[in-house]
PDB file of N, CA and C in Angstrom:
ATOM      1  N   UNK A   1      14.098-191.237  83.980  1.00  0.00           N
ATOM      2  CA  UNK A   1      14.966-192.340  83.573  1.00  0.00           C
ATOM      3  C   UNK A   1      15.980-192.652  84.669  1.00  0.00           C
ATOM      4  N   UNK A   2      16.412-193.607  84.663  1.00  0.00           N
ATOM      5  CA  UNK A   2      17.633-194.067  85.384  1.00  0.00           C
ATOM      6  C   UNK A   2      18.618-194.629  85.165  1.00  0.00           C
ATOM      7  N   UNK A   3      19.555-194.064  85.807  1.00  0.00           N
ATOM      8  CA  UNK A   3      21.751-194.046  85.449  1.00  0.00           C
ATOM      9  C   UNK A   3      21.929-195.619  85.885  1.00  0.00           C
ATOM     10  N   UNK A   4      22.130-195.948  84.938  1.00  0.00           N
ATOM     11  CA  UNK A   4      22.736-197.857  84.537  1.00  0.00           C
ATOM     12  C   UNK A   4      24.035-197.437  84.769  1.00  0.00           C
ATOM     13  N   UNK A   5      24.924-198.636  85.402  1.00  0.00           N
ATOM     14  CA  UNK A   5      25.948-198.015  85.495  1.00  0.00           C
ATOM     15  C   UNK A   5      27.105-199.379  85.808  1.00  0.00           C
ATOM     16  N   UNK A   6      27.740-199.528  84.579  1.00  0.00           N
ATOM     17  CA  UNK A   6      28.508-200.328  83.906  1.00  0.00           C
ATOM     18  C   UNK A   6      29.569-200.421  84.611  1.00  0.00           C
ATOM     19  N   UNK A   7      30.473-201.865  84.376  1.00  0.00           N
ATOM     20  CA  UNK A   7      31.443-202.156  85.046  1.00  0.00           C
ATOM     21  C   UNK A   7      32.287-203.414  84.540  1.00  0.00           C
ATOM     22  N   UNK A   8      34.013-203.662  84.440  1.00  0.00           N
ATOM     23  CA  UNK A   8      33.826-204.819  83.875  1.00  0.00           C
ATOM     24  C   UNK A   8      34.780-205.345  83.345  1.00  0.00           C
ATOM     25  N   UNK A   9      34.621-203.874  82.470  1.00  0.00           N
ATOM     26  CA  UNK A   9      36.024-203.460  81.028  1.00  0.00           C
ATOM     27  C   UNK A   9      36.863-203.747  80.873  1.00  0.00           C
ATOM     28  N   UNK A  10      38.123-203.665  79.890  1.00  0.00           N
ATOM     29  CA  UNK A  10      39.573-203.591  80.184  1.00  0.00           C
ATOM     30  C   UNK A  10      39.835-203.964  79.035  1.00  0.00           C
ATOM     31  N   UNK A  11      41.335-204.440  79.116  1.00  0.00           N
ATOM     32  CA  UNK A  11      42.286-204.823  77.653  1.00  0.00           C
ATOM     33  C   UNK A  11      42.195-205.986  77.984  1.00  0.00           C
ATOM     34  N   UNK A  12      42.007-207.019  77.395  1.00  0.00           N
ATOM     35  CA  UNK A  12      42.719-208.609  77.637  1.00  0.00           C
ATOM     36  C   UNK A  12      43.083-209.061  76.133  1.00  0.00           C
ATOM     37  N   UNK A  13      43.763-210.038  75.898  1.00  0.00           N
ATOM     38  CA  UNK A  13      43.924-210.635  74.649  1.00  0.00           C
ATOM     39  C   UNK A  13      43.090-211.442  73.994  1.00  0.00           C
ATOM     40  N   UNK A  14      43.332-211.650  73.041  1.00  0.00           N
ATOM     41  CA  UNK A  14      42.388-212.158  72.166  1.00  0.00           C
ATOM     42  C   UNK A  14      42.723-213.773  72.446  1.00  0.00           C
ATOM     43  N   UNK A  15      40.977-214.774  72.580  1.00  0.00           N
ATOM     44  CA  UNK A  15      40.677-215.608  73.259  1.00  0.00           C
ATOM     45  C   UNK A  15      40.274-215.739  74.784  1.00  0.00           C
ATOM     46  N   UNK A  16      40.673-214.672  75.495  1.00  0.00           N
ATOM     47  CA  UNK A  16      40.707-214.279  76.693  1.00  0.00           C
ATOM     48  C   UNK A  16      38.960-213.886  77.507  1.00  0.00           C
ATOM     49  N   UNK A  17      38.679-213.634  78.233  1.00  0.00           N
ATOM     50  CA  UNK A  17      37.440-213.637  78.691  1.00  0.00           C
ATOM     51  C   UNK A  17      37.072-212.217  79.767  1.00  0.00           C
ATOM     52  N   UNK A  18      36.164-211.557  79.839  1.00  0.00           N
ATOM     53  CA  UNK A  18      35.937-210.665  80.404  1.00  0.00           C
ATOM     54  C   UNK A  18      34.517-210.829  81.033  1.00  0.00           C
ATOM     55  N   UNK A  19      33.998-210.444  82.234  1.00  0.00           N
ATOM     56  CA  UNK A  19      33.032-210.189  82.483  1.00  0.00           C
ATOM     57  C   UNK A  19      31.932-208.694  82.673  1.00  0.00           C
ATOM     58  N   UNK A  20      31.376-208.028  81.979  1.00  0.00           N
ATOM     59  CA  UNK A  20      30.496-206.973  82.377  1.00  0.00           C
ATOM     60  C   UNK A  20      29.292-207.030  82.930  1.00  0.00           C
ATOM     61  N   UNK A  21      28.831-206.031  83.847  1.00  0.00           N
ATOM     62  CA  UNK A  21      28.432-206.113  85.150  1.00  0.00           C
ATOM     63  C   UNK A  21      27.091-204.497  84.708  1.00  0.00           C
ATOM     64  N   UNK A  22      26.356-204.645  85.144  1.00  0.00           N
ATOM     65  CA  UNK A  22      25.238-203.281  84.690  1.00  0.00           C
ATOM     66  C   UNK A  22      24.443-203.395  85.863  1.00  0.00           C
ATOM     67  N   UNK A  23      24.992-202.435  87.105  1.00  0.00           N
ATOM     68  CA  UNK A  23      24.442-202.167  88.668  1.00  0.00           C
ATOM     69  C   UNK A  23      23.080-201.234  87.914  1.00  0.00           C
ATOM     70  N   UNK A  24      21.488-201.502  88.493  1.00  0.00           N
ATOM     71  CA  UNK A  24      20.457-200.569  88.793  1.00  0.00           C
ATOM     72  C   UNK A  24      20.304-199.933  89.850  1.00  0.00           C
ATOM     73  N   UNK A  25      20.086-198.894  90.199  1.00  0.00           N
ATOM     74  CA  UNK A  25      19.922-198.428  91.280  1.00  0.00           C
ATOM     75  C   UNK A  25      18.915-198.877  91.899  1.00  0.00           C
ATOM     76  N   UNK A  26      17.987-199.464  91.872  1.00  0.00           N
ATOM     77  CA  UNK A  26      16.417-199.777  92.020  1.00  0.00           C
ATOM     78  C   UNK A  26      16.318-201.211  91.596  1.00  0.00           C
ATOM     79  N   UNK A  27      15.113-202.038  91.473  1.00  0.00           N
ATOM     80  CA  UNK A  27      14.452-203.486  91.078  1.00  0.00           C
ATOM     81  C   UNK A  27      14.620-203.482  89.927  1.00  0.00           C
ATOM     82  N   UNK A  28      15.064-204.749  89.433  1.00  0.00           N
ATOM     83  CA  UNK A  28      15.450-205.143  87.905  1.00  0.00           C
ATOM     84  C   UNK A  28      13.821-205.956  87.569  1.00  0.00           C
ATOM     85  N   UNK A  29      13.051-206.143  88.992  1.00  0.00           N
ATOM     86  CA  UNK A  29      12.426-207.793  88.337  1.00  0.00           C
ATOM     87  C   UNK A  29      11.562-207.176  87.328  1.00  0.00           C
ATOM     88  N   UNK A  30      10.509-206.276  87.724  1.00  0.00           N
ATOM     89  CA  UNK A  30       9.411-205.824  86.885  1.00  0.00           C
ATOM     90  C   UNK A  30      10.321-205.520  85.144  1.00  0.00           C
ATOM     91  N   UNK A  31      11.305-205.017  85.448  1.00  0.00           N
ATOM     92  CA  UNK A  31      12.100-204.634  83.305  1.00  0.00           C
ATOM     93  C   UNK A  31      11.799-205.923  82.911  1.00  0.00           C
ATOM     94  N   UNK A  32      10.747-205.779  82.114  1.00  0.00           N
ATOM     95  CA  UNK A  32      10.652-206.751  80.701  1.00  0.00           C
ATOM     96  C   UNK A  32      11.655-206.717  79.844  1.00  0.00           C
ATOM     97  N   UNK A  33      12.900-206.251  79.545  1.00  0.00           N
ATOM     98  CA  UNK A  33      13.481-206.397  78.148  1.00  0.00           C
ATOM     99  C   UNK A  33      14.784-205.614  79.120  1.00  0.00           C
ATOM    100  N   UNK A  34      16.362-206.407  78.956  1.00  0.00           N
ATOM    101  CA  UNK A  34      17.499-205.787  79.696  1.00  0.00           C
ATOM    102  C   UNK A  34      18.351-206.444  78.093  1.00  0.00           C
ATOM    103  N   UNK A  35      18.948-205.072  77.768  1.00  0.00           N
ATOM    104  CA  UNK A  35      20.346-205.367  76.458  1.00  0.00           C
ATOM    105  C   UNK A  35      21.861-204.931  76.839  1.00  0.00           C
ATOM    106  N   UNK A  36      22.573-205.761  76.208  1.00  0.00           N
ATOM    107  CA  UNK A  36      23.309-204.899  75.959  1.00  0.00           C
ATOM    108  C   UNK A  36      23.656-204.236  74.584  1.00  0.00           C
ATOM    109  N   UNK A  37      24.328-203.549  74.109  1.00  0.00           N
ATOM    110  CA  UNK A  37      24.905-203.001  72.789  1.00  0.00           C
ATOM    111  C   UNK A  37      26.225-202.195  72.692  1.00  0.00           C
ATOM    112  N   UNK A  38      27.027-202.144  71.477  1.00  0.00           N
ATOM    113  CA  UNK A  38      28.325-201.933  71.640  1.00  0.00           C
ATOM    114  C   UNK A  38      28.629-201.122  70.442  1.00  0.00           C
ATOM    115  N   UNK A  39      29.404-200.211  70.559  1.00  0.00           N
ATOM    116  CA  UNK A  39      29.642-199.120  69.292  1.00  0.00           C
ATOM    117  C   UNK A  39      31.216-199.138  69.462  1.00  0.00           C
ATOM    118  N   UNK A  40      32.033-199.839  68.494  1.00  0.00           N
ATOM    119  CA  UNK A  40      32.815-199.154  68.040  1.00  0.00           C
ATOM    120  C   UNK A  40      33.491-198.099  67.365  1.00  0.00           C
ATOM    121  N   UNK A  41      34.730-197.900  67.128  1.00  0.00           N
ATOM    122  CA  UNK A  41      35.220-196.586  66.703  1.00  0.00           C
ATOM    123  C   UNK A  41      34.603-196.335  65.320  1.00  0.00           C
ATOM    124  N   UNK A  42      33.769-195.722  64.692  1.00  0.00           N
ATOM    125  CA  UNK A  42      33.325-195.219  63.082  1.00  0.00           C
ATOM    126  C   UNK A  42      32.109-196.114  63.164  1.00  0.00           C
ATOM    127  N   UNK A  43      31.567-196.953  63.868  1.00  0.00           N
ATOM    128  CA  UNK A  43      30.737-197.560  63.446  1.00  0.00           C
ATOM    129  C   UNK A  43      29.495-197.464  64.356  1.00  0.00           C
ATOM    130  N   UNK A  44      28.287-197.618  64.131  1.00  0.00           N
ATOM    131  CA  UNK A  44      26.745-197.538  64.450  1.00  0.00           C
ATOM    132  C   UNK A  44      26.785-198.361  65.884  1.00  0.00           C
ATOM    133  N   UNK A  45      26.101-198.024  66.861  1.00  0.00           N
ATOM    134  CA  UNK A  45      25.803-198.786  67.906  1.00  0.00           C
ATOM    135  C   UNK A  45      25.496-199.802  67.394  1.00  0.00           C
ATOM    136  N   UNK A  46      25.480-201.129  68.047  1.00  0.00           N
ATOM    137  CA  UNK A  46      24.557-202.292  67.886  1.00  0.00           C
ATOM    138  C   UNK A  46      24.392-203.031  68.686  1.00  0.00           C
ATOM    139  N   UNK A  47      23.502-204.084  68.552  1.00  0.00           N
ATOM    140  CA  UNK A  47      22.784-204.693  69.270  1.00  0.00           C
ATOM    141  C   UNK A  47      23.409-206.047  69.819  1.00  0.00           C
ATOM    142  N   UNK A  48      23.863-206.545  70.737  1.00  0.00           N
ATOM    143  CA  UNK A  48      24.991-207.541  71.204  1.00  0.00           C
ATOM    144  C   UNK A  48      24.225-209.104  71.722  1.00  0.00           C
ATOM    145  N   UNK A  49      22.869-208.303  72.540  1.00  0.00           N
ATOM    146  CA  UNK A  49      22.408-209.281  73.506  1.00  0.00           C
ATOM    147  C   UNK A  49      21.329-208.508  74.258  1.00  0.00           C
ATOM    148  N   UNK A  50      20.240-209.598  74.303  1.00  0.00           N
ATOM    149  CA  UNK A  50      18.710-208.858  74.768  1.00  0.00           C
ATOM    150  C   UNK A  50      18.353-210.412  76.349  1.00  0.00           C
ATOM    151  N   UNK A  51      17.313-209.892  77.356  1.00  0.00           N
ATOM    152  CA  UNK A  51      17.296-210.859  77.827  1.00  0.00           C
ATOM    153  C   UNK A  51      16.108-210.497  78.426  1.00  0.00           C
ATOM    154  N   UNK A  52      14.713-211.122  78.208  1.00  0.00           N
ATOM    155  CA  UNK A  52      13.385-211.119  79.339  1.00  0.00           C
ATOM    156  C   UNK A  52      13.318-211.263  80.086  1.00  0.00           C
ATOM    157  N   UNK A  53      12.267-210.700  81.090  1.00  0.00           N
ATOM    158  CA  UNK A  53      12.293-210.822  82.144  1.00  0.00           C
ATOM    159  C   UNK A  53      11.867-212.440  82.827  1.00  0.00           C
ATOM    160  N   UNK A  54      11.274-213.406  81.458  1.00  0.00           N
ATOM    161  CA  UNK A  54      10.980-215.132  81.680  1.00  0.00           C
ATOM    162  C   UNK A  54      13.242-215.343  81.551  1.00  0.00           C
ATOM    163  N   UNK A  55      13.721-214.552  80.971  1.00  0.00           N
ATOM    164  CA  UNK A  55      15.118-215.280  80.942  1.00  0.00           C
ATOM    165  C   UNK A  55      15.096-215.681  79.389  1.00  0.00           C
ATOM    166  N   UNK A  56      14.650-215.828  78.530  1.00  0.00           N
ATOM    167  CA  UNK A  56      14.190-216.011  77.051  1.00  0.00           C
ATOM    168  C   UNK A  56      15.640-215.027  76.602  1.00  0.00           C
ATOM    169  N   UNK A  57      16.418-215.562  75.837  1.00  0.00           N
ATOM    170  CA  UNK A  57      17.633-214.486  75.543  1.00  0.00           C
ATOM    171  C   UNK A  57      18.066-214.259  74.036  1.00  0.00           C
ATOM    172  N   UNK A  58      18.625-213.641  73.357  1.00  0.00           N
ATOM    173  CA  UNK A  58      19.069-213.814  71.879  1.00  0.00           C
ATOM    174  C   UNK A  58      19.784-213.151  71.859  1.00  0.00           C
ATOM    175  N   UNK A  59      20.963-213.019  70.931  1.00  0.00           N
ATOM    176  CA  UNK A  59      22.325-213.163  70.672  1.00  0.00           C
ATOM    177  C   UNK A  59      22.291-212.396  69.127  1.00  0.00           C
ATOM    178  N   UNK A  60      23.161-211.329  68.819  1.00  0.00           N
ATOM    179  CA  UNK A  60      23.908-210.919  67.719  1.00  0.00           C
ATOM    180  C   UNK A  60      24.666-212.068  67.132  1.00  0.00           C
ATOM    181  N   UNK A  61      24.217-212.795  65.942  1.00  0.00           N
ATOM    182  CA  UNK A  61      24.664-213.711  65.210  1.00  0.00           C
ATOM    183  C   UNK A  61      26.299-213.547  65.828  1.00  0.00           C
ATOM    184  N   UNK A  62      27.342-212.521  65.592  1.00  0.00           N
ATOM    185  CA  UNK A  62      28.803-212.530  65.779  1.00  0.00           C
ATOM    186  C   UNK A  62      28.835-213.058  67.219  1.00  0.00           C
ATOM    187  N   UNK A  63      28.314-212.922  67.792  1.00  0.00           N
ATOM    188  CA  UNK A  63      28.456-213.216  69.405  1.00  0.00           C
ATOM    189  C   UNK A  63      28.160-214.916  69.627  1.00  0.00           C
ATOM    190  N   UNK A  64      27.528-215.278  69.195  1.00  0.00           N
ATOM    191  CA  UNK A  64      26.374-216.742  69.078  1.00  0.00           C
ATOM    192  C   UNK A  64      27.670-217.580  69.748  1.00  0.00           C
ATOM    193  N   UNK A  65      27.247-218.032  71.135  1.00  0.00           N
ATOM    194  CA  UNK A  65      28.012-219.381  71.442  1.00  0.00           C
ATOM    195  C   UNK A  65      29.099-219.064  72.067  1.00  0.00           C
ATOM    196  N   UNK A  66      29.714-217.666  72.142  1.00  0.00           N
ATOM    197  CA  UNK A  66      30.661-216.954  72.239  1.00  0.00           C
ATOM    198  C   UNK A  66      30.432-216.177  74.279  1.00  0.00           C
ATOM    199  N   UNK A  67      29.652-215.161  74.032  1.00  0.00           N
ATOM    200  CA  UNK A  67      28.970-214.373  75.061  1.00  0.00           C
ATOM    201  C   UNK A  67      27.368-215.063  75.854  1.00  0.00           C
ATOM    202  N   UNK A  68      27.418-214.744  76.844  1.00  0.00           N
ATOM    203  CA  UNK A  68      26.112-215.448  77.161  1.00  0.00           C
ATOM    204  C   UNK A  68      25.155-214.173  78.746  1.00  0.00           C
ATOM    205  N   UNK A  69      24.163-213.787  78.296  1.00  0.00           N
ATOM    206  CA  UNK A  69      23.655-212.458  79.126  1.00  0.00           C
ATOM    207  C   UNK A  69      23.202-213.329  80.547  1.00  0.00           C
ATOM    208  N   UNK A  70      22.820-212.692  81.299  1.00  0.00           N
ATOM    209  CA  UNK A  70      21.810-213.193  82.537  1.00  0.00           C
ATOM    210  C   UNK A  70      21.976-211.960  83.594  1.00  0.00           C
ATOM    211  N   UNK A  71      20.908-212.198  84.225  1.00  0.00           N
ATOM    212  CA  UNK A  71      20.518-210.899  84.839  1.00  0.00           C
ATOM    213  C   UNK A  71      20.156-211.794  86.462  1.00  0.00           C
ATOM    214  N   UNK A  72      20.526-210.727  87.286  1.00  0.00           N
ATOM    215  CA  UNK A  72      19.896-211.589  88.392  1.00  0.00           C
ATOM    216  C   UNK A  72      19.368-210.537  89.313  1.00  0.00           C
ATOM    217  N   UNK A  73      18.239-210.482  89.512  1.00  0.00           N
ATOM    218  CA  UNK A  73      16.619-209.583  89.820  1.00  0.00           C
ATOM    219  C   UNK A  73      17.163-209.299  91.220  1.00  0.00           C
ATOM    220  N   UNK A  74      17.998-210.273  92.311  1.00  0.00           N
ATOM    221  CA  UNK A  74      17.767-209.902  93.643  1.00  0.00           C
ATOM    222  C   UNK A  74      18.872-209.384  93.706  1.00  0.00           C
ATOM    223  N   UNK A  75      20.394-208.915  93.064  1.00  0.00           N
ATOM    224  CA  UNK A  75      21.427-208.159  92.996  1.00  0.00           C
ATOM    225  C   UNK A  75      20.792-206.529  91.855  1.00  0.00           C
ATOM    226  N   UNK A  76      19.759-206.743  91.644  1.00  0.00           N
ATOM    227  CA  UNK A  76      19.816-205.758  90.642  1.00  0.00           C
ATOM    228  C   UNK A  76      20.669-205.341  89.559  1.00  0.00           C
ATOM    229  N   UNK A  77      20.783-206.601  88.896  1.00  0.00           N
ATOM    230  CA  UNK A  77      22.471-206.536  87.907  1.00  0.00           C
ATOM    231  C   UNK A  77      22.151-207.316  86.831  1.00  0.00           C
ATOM    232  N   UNK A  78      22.583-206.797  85.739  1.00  0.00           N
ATOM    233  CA  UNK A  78      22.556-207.687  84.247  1.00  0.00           C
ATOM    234  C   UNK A  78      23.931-208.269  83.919  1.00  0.00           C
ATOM    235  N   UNK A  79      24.766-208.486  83.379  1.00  0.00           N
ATOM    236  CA  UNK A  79      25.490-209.816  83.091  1.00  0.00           C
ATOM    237  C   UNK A  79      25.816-210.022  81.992  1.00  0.00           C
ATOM    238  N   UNK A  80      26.942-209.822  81.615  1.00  0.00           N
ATOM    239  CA  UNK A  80      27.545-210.341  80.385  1.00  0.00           C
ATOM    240  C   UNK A  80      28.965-211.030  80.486  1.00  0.00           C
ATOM    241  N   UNK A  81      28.776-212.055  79.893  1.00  0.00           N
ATOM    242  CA  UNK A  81      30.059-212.807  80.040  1.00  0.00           C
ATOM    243  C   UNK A  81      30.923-212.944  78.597  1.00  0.00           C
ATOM    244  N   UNK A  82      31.658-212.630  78.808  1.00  0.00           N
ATOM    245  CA  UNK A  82      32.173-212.789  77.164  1.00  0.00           C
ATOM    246  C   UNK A  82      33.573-213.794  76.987  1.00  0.00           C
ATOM    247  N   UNK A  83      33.233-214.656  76.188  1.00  0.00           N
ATOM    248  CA  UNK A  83      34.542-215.331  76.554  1.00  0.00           C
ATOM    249  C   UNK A  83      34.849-215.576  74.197  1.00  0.00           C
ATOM    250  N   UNK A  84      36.376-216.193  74.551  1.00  0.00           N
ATOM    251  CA  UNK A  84      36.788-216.447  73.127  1.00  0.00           C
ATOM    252  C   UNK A  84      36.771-214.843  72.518  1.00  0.00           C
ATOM    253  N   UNK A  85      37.097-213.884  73.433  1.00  0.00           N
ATOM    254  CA  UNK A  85      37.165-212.560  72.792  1.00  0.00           C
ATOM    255  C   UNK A  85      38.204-212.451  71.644  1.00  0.00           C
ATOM    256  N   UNK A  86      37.738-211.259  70.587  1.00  0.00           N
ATOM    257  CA  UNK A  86      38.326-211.386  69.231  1.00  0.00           C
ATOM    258  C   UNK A  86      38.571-210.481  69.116  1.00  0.00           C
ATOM    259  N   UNK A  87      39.601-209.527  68.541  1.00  0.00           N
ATOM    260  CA  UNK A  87      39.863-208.297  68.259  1.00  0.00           C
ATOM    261  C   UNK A  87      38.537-207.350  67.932  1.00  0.00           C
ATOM    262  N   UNK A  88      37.769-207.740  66.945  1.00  0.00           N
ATOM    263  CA  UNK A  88      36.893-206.987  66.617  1.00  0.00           C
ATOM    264  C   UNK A  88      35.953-207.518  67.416  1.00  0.00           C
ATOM    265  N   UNK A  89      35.930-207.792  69.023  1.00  0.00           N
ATOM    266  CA  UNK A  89      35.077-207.446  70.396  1.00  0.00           C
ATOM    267  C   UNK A  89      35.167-205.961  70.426  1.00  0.00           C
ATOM    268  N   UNK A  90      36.318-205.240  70.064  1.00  0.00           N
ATOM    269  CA  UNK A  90      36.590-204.007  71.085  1.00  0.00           C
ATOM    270  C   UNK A  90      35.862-203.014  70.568  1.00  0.00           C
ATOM    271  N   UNK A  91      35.011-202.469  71.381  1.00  0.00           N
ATOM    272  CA  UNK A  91      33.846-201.528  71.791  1.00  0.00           C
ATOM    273  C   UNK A  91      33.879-200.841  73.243  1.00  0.00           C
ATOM    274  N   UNK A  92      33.322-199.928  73.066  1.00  0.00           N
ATOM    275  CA  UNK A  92      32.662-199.505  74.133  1.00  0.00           C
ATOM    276  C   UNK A  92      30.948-200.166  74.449  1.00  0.00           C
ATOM    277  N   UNK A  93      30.943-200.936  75.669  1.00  0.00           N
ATOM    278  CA  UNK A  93      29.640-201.688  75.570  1.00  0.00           C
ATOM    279  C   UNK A  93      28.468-200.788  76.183  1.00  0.00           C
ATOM    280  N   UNK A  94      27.550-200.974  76.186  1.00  0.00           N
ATOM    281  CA  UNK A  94      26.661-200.244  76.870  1.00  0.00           C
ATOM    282  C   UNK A  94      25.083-201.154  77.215  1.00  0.00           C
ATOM    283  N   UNK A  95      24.753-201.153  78.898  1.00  0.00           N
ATOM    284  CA  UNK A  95      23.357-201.733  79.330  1.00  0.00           C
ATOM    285  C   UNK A  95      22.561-200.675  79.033  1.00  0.00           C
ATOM    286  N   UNK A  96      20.976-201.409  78.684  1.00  0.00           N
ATOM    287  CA  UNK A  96      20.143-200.429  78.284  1.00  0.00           C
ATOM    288  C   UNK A  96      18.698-201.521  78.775  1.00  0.00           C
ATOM    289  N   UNK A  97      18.072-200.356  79.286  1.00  0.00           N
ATOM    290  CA  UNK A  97      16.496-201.339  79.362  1.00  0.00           C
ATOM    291  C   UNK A  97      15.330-201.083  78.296  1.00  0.00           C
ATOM    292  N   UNK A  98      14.129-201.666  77.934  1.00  0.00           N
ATOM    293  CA  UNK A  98      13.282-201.013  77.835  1.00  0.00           C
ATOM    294  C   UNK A  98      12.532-199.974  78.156  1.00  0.00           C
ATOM    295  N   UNK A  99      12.637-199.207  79.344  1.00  0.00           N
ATOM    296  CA  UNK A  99      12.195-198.168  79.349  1.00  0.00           C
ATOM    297  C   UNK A  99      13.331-197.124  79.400  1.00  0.00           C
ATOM    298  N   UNK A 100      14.287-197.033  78.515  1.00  0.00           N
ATOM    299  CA  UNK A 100      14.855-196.569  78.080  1.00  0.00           C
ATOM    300  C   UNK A 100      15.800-195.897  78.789  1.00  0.00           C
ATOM    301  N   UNK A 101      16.541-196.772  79.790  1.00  0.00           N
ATOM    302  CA  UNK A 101      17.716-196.133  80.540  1.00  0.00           C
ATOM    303  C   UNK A 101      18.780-197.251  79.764  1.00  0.00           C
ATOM    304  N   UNK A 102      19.929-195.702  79.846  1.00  0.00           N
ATOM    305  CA  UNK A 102      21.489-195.754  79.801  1.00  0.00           C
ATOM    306  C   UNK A 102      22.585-196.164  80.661  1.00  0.00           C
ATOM    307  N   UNK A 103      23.483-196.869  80.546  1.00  0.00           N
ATOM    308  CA  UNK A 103      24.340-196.336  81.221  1.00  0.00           C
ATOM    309  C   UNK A 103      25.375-195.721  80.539  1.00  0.00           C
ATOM    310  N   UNK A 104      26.728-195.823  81.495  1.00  0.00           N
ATOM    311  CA  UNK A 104      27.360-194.827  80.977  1.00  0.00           C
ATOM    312  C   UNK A 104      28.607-195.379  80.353  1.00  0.00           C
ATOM    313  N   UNK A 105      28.928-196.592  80.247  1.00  0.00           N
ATOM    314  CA  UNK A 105      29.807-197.472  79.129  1.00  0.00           C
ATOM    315  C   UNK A 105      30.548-198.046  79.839  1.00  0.00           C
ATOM    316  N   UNK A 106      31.432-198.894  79.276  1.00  0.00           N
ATOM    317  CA  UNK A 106      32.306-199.488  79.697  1.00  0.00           C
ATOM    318  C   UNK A 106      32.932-199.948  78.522  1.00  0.00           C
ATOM    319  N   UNK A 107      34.863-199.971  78.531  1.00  0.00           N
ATOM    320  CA  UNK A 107      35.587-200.062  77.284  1.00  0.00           C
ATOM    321  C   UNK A 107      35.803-201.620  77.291  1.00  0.00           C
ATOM    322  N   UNK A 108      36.015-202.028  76.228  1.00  0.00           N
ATOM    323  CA  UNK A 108      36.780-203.686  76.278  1.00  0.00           C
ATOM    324  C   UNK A 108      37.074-203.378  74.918  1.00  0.00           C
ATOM    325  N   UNK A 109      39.005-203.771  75.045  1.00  0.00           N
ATOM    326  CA  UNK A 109      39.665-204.093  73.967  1.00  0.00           C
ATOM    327  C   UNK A 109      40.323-205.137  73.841  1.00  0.00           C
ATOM    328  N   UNK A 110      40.431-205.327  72.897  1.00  0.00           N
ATOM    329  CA  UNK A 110      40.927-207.056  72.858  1.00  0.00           C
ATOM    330  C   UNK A 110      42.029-206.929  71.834  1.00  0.00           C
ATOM    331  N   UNK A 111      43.465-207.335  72.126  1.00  0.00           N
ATOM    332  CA  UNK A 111      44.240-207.214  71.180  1.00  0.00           C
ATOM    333  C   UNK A 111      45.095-208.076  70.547  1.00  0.00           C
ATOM    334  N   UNK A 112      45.615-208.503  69.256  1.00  0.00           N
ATOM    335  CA  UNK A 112      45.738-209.674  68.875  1.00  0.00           C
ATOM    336  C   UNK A 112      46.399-210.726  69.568  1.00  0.00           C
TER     337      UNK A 112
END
């Protein structure tokens, strides 16, 4: 497997915008399937944002219109933009591929 490795994070306020960043060590083009997902404090990981390797993308209903993924194959980097952040953004986010690499998180809190 291989160490994904997140970047991005921070506190900003609510409405405010953040960008996260998921460096591969290696070629992104061949990953069919790049996510992200986000676990807050007491609650279950979940699923935020998925993106193919055609660019085909879908969205966690809460996110919809809000966040928008993209990946770009010749930086080796996935992409999350999050803007109109809301208190209940704040997670620890996490990139993940289909063949089942981690990284290692990144915090974003958003406060009223």
């Amino acid at each position: 497997q291989v160490q994904l490795v997140e970047s991005g994070g921070g506190q900003v306020q609510a409405v405010g915008s953040l960008r996260l960043s998921c460096a591969a060590p290696g070629s992104i083009f061949s990953i069919h399937v790049m996510r992200w997902y986000r676990q807050a404090p007491g609650k279950e990981r979940e699923l935020v944002a998925m993106i193919l390797s055609s660019g085909v993308t879908n969205y966690a209903d809460s996110v919809k219109g809000r966040f928008t993924i993209s990946r770009d194959n010749a930086k080796n980097t996935l992409y999350l933009q999050m803007n109109s952040l809301k208190p209940e953004d704040t997670a620890v986010y996490y990139c993940n591929t289909c063949n089942g690499d981690w990284g290692q998180g990144t915090q974003v809190t958003v406060s009223p």
